[in-house]
Protein backbone atom coordinates (compact mmCIF):
# COMPACT_ATOMS: atom_id res chain seq x y z
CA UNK A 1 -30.42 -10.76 -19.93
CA UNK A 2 -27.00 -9.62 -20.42
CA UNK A 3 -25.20 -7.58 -18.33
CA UNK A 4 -21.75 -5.84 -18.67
CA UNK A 5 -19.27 -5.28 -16.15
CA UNK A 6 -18.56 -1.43 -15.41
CA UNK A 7 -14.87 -0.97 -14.86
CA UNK A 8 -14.46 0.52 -10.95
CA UNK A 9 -17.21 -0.87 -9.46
CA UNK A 10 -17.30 -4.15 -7.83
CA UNK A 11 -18.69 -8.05 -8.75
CA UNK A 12 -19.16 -11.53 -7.70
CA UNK A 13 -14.67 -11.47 -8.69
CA UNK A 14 -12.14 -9.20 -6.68
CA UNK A 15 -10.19 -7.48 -9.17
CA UNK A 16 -6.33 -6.83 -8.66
CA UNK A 17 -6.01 -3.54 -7.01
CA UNK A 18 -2.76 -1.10 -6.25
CA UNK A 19 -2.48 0.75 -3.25
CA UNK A 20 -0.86 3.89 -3.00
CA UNK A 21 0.45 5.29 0.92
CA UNK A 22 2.01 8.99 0.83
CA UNK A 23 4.29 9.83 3.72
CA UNK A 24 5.57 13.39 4.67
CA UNK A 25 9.00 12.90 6.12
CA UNK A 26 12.27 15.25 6.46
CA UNK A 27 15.83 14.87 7.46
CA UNK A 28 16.28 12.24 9.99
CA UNK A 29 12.70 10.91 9.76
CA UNK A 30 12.99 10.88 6.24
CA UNK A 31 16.26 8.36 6.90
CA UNK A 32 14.03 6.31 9.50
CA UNK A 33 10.88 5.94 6.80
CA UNK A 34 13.48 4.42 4.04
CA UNK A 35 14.56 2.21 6.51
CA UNK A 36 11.94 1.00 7.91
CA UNK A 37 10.08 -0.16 4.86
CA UNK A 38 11.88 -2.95 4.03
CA UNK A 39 10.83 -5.01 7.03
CA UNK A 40 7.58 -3.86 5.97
CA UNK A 41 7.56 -4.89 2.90
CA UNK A 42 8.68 -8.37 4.13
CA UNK A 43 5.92 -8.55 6.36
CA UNK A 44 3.43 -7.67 3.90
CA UNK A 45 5.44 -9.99 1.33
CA UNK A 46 4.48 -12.85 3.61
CA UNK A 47 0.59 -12.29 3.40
CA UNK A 48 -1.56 -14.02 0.48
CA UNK A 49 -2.51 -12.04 -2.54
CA UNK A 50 0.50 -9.55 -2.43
CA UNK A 51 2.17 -8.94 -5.96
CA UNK A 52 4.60 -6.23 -5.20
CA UNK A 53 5.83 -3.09 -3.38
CA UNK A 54 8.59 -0.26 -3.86
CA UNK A 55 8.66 3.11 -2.09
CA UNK A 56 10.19 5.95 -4.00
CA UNK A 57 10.36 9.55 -3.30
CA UNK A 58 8.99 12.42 -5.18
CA UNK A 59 10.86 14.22 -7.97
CA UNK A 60 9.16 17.58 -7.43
CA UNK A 61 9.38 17.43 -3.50
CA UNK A 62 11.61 15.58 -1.43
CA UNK A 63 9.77 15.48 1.62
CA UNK A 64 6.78 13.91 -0.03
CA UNK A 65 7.19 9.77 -0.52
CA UNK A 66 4.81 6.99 -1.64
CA UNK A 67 4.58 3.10 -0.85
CA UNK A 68 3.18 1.24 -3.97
CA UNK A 69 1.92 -2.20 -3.02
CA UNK A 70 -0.18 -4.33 -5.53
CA UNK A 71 -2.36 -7.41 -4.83
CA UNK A 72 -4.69 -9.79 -6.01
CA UNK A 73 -8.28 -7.78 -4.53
CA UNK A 74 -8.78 -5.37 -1.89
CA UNK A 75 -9.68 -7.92 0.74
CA UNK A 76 -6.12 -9.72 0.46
CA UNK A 77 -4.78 -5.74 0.76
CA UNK A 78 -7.63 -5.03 4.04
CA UNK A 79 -6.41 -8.74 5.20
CA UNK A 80 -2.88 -8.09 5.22
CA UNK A 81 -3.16 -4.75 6.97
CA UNK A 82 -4.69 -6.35 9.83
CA UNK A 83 -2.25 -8.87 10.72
CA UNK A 84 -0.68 -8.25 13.30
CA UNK A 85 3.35 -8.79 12.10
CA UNK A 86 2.32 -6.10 9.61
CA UNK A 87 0.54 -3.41 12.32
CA UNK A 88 3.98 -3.98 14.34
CA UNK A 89 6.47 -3.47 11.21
CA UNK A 90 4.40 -1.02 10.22
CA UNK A 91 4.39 1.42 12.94
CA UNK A 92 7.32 3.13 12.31
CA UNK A 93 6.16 3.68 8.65
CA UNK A 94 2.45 4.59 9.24
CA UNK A 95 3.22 7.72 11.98
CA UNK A 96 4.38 9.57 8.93
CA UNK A 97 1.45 8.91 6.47
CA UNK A 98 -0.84 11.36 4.74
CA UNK A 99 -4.44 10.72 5.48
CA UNK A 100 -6.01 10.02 2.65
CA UNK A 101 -7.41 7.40 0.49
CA UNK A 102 -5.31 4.82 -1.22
CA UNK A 103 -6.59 1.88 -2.91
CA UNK A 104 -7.15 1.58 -6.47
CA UNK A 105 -9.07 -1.26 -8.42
CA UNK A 106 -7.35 -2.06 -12.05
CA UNK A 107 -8.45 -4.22 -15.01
């Protein structure tokens, strides 16, 4: 028998995913996040099954920002985050996330 893959759940293949971190940052803070995602980003960079990243602030409110990484399947994304060059560059970046859930499975 037949049977048909439902898009969002998962299979025997890791789809490619996106994940999406929002940060709350002001004034100076908001000057330390920017910065501080680049080394990030090259950390993360450095880690199998990453596509891309870019962090860009909201248009409707500037204290609210977002990290957008993509990667081959949620376990390269759970792998990466648990290295530990990434925990360290990621510190600074991390203390001003929103708690909330992030990671996205695409077709």
């Amino acid at each position: 028998m037949a049977t048909s893959r439902l898009r969002g759940f998962p299979d025997d293949e890791e789809d490619d995913v996106f994940a999406v971190t929002r940060f709350r940052a002001t004034g100076d803070d908001a000057t330390a996040l920017a910065a501080a995602v680049a080394p990030l980003l090259d950390a993360l960079a450095a880690r199998p099954g990453f596509a891309d990243g870019e962090l860009g602030r909201s248009a409707d409110d500037p204290e609210l920002w977002a990290l957008v990484t993509r990667w081959d399947g949620v376990g390269s994304y759970r792998r990466a985050l648990s290295n530990a060059e990434v925990k360290i560059s990621g510190a600074p970046v991390w203390v001003h996330a929103l708690d909330e859930p992030g990671v996205y499975i695409t077709d």
